[in-house]
Protein backbone atom coordinates (compact mmCIF):
# COMPACT_ATOMS: atom_id res chain seq x y z
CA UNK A 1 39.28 6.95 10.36
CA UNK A 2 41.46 5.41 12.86
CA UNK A 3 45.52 6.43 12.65
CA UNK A 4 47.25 4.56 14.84
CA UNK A 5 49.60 7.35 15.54
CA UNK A 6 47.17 9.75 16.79
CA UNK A 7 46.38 6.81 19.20
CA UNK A 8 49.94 6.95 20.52
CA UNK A 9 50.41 10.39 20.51
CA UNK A 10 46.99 10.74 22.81
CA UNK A 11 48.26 8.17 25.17
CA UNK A 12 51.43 9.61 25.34
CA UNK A 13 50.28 12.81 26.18
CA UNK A 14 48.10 11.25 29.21
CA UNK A 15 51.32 9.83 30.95
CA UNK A 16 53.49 13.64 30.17
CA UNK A 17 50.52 15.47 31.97
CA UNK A 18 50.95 13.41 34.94
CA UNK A 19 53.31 13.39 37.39
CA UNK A 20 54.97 10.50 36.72
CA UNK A 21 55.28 7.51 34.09
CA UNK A 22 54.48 3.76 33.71
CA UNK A 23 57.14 1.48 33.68
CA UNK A 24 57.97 -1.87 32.22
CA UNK A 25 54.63 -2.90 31.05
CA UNK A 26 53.74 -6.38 30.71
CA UNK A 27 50.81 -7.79 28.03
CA UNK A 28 49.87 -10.87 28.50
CA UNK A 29 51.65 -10.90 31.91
CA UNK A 30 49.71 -10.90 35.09
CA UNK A 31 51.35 -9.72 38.24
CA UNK A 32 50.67 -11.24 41.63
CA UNK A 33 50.94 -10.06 45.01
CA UNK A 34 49.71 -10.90 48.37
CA UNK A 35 48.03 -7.76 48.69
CA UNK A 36 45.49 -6.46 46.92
CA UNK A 37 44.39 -3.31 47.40
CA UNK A 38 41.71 -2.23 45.36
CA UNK A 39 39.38 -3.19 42.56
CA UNK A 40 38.12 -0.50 40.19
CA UNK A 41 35.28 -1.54 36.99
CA UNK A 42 34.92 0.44 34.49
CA UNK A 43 38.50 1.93 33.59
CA UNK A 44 39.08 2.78 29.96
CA UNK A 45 42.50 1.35 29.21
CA UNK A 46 45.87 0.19 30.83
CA UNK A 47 47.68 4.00 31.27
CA UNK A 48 44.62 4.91 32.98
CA UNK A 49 44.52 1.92 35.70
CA UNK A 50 48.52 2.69 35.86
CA UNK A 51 47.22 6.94 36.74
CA UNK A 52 45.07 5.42 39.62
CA UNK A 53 47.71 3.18 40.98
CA UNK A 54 49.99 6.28 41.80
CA UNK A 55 47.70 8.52 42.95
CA UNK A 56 46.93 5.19 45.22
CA UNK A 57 48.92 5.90 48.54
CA UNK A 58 49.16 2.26 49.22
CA UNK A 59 49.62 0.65 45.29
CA UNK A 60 52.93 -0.47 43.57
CA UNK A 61 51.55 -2.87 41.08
CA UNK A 62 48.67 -2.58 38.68
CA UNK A 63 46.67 -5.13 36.29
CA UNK A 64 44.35 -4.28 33.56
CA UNK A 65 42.27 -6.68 31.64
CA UNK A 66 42.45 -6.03 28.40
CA UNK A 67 39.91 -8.81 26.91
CA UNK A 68 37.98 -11.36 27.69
CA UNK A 69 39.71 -14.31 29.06
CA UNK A 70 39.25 -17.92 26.87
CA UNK A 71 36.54 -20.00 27.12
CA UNK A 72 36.14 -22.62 29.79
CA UNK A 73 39.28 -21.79 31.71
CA UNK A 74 37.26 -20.15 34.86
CA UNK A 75 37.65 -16.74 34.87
CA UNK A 76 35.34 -13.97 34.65
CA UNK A 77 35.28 -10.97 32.57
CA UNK A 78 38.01 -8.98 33.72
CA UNK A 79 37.76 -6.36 30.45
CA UNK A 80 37.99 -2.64 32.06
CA UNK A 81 38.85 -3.58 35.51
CA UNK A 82 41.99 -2.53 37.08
CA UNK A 83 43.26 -3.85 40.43
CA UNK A 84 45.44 -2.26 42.45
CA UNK A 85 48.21 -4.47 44.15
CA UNK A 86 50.67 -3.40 47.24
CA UNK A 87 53.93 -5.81 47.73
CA UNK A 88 54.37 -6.69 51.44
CA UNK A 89 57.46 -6.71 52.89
CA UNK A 90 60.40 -8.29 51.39
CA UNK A 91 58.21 -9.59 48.80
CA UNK A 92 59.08 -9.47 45.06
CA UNK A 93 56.09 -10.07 42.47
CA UNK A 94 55.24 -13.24 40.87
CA UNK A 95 54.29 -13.09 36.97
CA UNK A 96 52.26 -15.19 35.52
CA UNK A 97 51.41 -15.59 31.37
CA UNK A 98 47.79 -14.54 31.27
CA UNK A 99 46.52 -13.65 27.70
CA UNK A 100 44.10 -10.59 27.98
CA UNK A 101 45.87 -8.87 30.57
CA UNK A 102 48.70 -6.18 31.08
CA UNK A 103 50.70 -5.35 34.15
CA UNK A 104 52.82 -2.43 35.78
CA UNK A 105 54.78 -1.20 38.59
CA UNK A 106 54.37 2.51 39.46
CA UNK A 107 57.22 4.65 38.69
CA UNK A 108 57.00 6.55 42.54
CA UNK A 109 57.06 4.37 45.74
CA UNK A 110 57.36 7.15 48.18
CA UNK A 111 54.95 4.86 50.45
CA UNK A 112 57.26 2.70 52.32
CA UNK A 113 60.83 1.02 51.86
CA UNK A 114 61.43 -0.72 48.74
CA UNK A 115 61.88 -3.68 48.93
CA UNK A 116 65.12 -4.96 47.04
């Protein structure tokens, strides 16, 4: 039997045992950079894809597809992958409505100057 409480309490747990926590995340809000970073398949749900973004040196932004996108509108499957964005200098993220998608910054940017 499913209990959605459980559920919460297990993800919650996975974000205290790590160093540090996702913020502000976005469904059905994709972020955009100019930099991508990296592409991982195969990641089992959106506080996991938000753990490899800051144990990324280079990530600050993260998007997770959640489900599969509509038909006909040109996208591919993007259900378990998680990229892995950077924000270049002076550059402030773009979001975009995208239905079967959620999106994070990483709480630590100890990689570089903010950029405010």
């Amino acid at each position: 039997i499913f209990q959605p409480l459980t559920a919460r309490l297990l993800v919650a747990a996975e974000e205290a045992a790590s160093d540090d926590v996702c913020h502000d995340i976005q469904e059905g809000v994709e972020y955009h950079t100019q930099a991508g970073v990296q592409m991982l398949e195969n990641v089992e749900n959106a506080g996991m894809c938000c753990s490899k973004c800051r144990k990324h040196p280079l990530c600050q932004i993260w998007v997770y597809g959640v489900a599969e996108p509509l038909l006909g509108d040109g996208l591919q499957s993007l259900v378990g992958h998680c990229y892995l964005r950077a924000l270049g200098k002076n550059e402030s993220v773009k979001k975009v409505l995208r239905q079967g998608v959620s999106s994070g910054s990483c709480g630590s940017s100890s990689n570089g100057s903010s950029g405010s």
